[in-house]
N, C-alpha and C. Protein backbone atom coordinates (compact mmCIF):
# COMPACT_ATOMS: atom_id res chain seq x y z
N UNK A 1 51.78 -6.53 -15.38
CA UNK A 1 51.37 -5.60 -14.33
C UNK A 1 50.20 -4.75 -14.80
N UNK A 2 50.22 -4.39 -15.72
CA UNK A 2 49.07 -3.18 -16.41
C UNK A 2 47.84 -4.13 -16.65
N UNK A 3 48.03 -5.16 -16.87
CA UNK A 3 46.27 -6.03 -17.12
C UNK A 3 46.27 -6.81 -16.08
N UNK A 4 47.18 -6.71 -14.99
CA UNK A 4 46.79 -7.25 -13.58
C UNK A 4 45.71 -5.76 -13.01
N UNK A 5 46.36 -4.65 -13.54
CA UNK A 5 45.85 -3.44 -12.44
C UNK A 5 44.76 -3.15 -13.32
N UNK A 6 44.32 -3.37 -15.07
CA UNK A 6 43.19 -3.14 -15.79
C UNK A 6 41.78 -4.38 -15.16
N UNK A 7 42.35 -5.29 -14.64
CA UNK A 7 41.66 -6.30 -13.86
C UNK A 7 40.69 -6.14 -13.11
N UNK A 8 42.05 -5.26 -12.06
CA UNK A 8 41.20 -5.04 -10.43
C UNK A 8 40.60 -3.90 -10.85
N UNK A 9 40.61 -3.08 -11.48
CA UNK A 9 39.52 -1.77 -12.10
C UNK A 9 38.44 -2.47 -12.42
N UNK A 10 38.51 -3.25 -13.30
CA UNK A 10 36.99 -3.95 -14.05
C UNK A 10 36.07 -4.88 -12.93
N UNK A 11 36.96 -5.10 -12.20
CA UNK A 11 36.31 -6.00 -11.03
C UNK A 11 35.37 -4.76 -9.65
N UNK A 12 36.49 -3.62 -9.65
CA UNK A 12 35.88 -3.09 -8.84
C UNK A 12 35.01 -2.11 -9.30
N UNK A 13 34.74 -1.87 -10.44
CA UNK A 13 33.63 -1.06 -11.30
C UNK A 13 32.43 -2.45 -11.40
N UNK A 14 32.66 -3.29 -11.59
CA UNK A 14 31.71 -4.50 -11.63
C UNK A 14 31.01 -4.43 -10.22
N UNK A 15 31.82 -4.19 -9.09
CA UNK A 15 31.51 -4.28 -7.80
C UNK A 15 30.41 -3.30 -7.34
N UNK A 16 31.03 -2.28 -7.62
CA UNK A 16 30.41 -0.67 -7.14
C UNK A 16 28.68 -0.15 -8.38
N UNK A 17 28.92 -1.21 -9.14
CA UNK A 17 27.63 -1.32 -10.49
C UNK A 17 26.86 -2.21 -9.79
N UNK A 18 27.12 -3.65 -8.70
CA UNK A 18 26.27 -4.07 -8.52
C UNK A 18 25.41 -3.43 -7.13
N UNK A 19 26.64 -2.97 -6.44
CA UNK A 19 25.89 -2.26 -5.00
C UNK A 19 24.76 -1.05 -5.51
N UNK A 20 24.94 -0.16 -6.52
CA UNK A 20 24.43 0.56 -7.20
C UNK A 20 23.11 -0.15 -7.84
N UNK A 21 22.62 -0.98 -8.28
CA UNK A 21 21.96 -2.00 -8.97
C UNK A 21 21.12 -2.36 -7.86
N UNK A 22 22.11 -2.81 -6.86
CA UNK A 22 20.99 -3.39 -4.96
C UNK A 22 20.30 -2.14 -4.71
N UNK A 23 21.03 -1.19 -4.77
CA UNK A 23 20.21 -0.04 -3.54
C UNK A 23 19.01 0.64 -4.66
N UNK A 24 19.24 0.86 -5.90
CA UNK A 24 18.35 1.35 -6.87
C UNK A 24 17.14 0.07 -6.61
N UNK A 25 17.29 -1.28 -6.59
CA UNK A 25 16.23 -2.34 -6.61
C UNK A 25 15.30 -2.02 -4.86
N UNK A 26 16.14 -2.14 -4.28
CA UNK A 26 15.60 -1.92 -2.67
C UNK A 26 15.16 -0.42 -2.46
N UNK A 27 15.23 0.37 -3.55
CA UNK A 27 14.56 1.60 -3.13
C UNK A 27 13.04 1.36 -3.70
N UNK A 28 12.77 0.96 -4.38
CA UNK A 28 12.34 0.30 -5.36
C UNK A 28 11.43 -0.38 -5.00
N UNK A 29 12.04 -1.55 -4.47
CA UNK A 29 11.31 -2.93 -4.22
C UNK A 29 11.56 -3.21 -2.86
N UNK A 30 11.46 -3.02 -1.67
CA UNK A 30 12.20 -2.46 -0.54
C UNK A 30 11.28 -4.19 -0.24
N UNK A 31 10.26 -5.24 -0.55
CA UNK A 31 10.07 -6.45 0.11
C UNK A 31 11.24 -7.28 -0.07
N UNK A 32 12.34 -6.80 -1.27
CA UNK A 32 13.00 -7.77 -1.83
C UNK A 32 14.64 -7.34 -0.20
N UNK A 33 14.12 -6.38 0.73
CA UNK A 33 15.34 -6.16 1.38
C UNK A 33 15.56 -7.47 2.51
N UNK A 34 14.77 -8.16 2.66
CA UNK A 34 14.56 -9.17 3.98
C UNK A 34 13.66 -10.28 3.14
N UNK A 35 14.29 -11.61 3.26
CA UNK A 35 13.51 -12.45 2.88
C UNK A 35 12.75 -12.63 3.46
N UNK A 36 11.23 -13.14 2.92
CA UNK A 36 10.04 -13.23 3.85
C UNK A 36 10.02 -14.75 4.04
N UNK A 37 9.92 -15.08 4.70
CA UNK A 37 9.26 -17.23 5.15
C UNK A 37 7.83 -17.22 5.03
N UNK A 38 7.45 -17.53 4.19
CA UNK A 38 5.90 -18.27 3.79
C UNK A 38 5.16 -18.95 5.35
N UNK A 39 4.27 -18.22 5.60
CA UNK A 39 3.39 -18.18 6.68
C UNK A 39 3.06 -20.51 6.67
N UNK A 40 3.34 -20.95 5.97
CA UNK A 40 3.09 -22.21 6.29
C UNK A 40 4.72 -22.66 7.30
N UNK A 41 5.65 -22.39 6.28
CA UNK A 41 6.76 -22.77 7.07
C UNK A 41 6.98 -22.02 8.30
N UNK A 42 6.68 -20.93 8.38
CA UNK A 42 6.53 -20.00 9.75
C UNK A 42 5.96 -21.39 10.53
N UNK A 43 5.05 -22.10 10.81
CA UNK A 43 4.57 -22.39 11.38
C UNK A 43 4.97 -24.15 11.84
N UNK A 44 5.39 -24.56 10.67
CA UNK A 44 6.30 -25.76 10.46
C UNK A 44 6.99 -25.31 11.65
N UNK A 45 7.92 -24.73 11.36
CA UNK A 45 9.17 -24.27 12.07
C UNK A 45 9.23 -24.14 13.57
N UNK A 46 7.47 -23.16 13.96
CA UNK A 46 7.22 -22.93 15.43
C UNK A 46 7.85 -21.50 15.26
N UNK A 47 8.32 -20.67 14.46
CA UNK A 47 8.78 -19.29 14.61
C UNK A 47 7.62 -17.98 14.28
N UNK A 48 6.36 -18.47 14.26
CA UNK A 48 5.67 -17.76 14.06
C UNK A 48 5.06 -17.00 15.48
């Protein structure tokens, strides 16, 4: 029981480090929030 519940701690500190990690990068790097489609395939596609 105690390294089932030391588990879900390490998992949810792992969790809350990576959302922390996203929003520090997207404050940051705010192109990386929406992938962009390369203006050729835009056009492949017809979604341009």
């Amino acid at each position: 029981m105690f390294r089932t519940l030391v588990g879900l701690v390490a998992v949810t500190c792992q969790l809350e480090a990576e959302v922390a990690l996203r929003d520090i990068v997207l404050r940051w790097y705010p192109e990386f929030a929406e992938p962009k489609i390369p203006p050729a395939v835009a056009d492949a596609l017809g979604t341009s």
